[in-house]
N, C-alpha and C. Protein backbone atom coordinates (compact mmCIF):
# COMPACT_ATOMS: atom_id res chain seq x y z
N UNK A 1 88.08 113.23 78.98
CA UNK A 1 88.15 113.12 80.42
C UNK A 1 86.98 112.30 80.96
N UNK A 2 85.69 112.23 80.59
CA UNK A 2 84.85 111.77 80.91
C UNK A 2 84.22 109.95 80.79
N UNK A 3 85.29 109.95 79.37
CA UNK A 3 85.49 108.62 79.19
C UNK A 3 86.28 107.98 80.37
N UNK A 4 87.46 108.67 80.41
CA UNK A 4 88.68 107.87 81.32
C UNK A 4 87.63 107.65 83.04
N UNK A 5 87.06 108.54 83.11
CA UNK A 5 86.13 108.07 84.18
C UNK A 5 85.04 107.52 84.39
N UNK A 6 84.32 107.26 83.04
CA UNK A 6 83.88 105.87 82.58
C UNK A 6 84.06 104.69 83.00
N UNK A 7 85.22 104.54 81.97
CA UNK A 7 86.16 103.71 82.32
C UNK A 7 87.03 102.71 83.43
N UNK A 8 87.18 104.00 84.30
CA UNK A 8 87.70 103.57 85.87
C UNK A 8 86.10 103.35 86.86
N UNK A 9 85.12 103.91 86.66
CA UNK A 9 84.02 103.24 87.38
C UNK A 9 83.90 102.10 86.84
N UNK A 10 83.82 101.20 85.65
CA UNK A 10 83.75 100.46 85.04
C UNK A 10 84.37 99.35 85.83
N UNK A 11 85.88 99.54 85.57
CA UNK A 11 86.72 98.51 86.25
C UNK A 11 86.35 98.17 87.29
N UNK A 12 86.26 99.21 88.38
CA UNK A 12 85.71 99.10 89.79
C UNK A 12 84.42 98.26 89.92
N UNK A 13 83.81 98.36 88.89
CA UNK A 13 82.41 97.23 88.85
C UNK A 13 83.19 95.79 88.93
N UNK A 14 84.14 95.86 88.00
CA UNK A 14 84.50 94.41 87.10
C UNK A 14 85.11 93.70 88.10
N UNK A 15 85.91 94.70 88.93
CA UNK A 15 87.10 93.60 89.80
C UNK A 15 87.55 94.25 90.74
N UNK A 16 87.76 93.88 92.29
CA UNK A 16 87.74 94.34 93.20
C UNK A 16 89.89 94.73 93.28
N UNK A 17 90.73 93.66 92.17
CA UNK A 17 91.89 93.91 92.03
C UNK A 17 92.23 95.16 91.85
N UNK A 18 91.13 96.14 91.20
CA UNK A 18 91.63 96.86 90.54
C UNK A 18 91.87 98.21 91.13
N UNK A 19 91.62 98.14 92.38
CA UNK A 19 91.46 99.34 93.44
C UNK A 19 93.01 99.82 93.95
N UNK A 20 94.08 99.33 93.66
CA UNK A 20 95.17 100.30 93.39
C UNK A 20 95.28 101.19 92.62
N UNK A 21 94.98 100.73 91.49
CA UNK A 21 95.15 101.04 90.13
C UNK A 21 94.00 102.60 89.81
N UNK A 22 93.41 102.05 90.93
CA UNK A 22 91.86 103.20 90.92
C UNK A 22 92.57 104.35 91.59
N UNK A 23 92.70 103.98 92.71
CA UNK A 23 93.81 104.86 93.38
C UNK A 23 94.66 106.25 92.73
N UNK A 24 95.76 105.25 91.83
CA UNK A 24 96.38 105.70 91.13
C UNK A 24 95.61 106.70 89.78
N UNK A 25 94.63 106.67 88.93
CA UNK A 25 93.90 106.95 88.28
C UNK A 25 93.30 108.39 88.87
N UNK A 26 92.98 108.11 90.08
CA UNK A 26 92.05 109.54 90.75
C UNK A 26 92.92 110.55 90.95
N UNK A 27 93.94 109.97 91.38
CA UNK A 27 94.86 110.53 91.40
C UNK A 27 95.83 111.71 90.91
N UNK A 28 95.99 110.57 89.32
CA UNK A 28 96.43 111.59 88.39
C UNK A 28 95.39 112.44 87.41
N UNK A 29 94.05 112.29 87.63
CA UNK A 29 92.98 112.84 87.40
C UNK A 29 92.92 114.45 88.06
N UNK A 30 93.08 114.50 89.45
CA UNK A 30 92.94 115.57 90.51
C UNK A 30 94.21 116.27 89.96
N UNK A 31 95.49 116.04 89.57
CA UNK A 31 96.55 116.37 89.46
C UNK A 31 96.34 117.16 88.06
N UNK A 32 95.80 116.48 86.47
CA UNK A 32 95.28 116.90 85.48
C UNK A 32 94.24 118.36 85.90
N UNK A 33 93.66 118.52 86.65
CA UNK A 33 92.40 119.35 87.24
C UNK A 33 93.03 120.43 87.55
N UNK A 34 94.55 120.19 88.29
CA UNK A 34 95.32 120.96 88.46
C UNK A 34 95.25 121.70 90.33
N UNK A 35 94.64 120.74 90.67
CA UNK A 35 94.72 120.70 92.19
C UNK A 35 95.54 120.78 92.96
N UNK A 36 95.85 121.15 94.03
CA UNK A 36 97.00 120.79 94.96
C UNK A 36 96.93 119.29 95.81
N UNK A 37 97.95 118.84 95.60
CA UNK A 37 97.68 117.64 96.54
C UNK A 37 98.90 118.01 98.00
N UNK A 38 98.87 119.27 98.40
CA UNK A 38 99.59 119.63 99.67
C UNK A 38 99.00 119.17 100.84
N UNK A 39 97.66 119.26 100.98
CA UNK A 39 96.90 118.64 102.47
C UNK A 39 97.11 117.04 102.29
N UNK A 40 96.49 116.13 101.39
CA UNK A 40 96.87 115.01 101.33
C UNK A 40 98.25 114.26 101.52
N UNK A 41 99.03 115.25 100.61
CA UNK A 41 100.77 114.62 100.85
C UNK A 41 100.78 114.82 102.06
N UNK A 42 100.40 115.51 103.36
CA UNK A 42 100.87 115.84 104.43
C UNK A 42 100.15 115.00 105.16
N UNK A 43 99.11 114.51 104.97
CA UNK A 43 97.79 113.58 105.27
C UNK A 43 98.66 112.40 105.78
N UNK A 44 99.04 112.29 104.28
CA UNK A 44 100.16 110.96 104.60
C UNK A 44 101.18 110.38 105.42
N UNK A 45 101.44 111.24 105.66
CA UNK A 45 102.25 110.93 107.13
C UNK A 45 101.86 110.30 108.85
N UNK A 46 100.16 111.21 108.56
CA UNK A 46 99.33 110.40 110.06
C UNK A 46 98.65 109.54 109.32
N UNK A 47 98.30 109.23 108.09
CA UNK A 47 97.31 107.96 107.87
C UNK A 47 97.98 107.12 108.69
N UNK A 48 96.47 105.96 109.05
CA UNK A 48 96.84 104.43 109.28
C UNK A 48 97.29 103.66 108.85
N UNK A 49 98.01 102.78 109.62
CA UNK A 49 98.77 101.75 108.26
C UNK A 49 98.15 100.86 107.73
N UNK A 50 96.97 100.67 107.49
CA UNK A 50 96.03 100.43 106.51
C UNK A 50 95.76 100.94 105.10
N UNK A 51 95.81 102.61 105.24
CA UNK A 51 95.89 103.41 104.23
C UNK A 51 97.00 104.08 103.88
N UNK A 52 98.24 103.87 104.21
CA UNK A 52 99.06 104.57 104.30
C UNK A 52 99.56 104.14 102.43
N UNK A 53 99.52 102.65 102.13
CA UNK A 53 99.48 102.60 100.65
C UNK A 53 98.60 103.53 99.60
N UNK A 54 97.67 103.16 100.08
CA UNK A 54 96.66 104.19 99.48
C UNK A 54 96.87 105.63 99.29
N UNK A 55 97.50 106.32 99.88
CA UNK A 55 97.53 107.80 100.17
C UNK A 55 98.78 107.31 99.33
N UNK A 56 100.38 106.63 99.49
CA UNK A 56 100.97 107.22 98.70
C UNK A 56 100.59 107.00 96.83
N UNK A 57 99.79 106.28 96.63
CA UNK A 57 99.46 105.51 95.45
C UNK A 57 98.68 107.05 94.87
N UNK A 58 97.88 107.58 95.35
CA UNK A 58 97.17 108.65 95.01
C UNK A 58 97.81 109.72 94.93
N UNK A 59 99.08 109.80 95.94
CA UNK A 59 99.80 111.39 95.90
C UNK A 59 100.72 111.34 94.95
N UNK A 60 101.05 110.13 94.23
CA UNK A 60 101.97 110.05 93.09
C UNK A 60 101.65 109.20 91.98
N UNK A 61 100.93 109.37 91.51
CA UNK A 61 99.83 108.72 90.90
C UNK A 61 100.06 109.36 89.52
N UNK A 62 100.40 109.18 88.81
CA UNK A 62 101.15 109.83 87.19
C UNK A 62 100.98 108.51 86.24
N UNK A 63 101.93 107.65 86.08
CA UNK A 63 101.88 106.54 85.60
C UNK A 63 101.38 104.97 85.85
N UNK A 64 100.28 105.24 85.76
CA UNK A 64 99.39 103.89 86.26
C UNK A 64 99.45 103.01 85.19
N UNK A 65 99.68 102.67 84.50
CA UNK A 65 99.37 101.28 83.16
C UNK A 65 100.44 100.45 84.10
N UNK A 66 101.35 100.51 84.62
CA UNK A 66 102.38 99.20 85.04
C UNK A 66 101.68 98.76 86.02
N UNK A 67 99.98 98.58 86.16
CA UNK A 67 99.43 97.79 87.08
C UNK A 67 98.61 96.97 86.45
N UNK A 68 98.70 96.03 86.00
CA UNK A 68 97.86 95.64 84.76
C UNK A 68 96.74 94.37 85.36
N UNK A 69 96.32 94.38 86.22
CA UNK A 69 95.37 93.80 86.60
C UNK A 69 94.30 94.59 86.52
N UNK A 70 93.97 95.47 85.94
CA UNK A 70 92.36 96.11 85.56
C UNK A 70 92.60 95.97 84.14
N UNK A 71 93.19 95.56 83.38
CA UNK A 71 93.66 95.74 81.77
C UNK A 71 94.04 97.19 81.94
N UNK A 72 93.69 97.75 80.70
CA UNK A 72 93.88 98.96 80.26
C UNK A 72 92.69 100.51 80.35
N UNK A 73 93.23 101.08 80.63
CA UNK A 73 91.63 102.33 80.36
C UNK A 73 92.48 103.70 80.46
């Protein structure tokens, strides 16, 4: 676990592309932890539409490799 978040700080150094993908990562991280993501999913609905990607990228956030602009981690 500690690697994979290594890893994703890493990317975030390397390339500013990669901040979906980060998204997605924290995501299914919090979810692994075994968290609720009930306030956030609900979050989602008043975010801005600025963040409104963001919030859903994080609330369903399971399979991240089909974003392949950070490579792999």
């Amino acid at each position: 676990m500690i690697e994979r978040v290594q890893n994703i700080y890493m990317s975030v150094l390397e390339s500013e592309e990669c901040i979906e993908r980060i998204y997605c990562e924290v995501g299914g991280l919090t979810e692994d932890f075994g968290y609720s993501k009930k306030i956030t999913k609900s979050l989602e609905m008043f975010a801005p539409k600025k963040y409104t990607q963001m919030m859903k990228t994080f609330n369903h956030g399971k399979d991240c490799k089909k974003n392949h602009k950070c490579g792999y981690f």
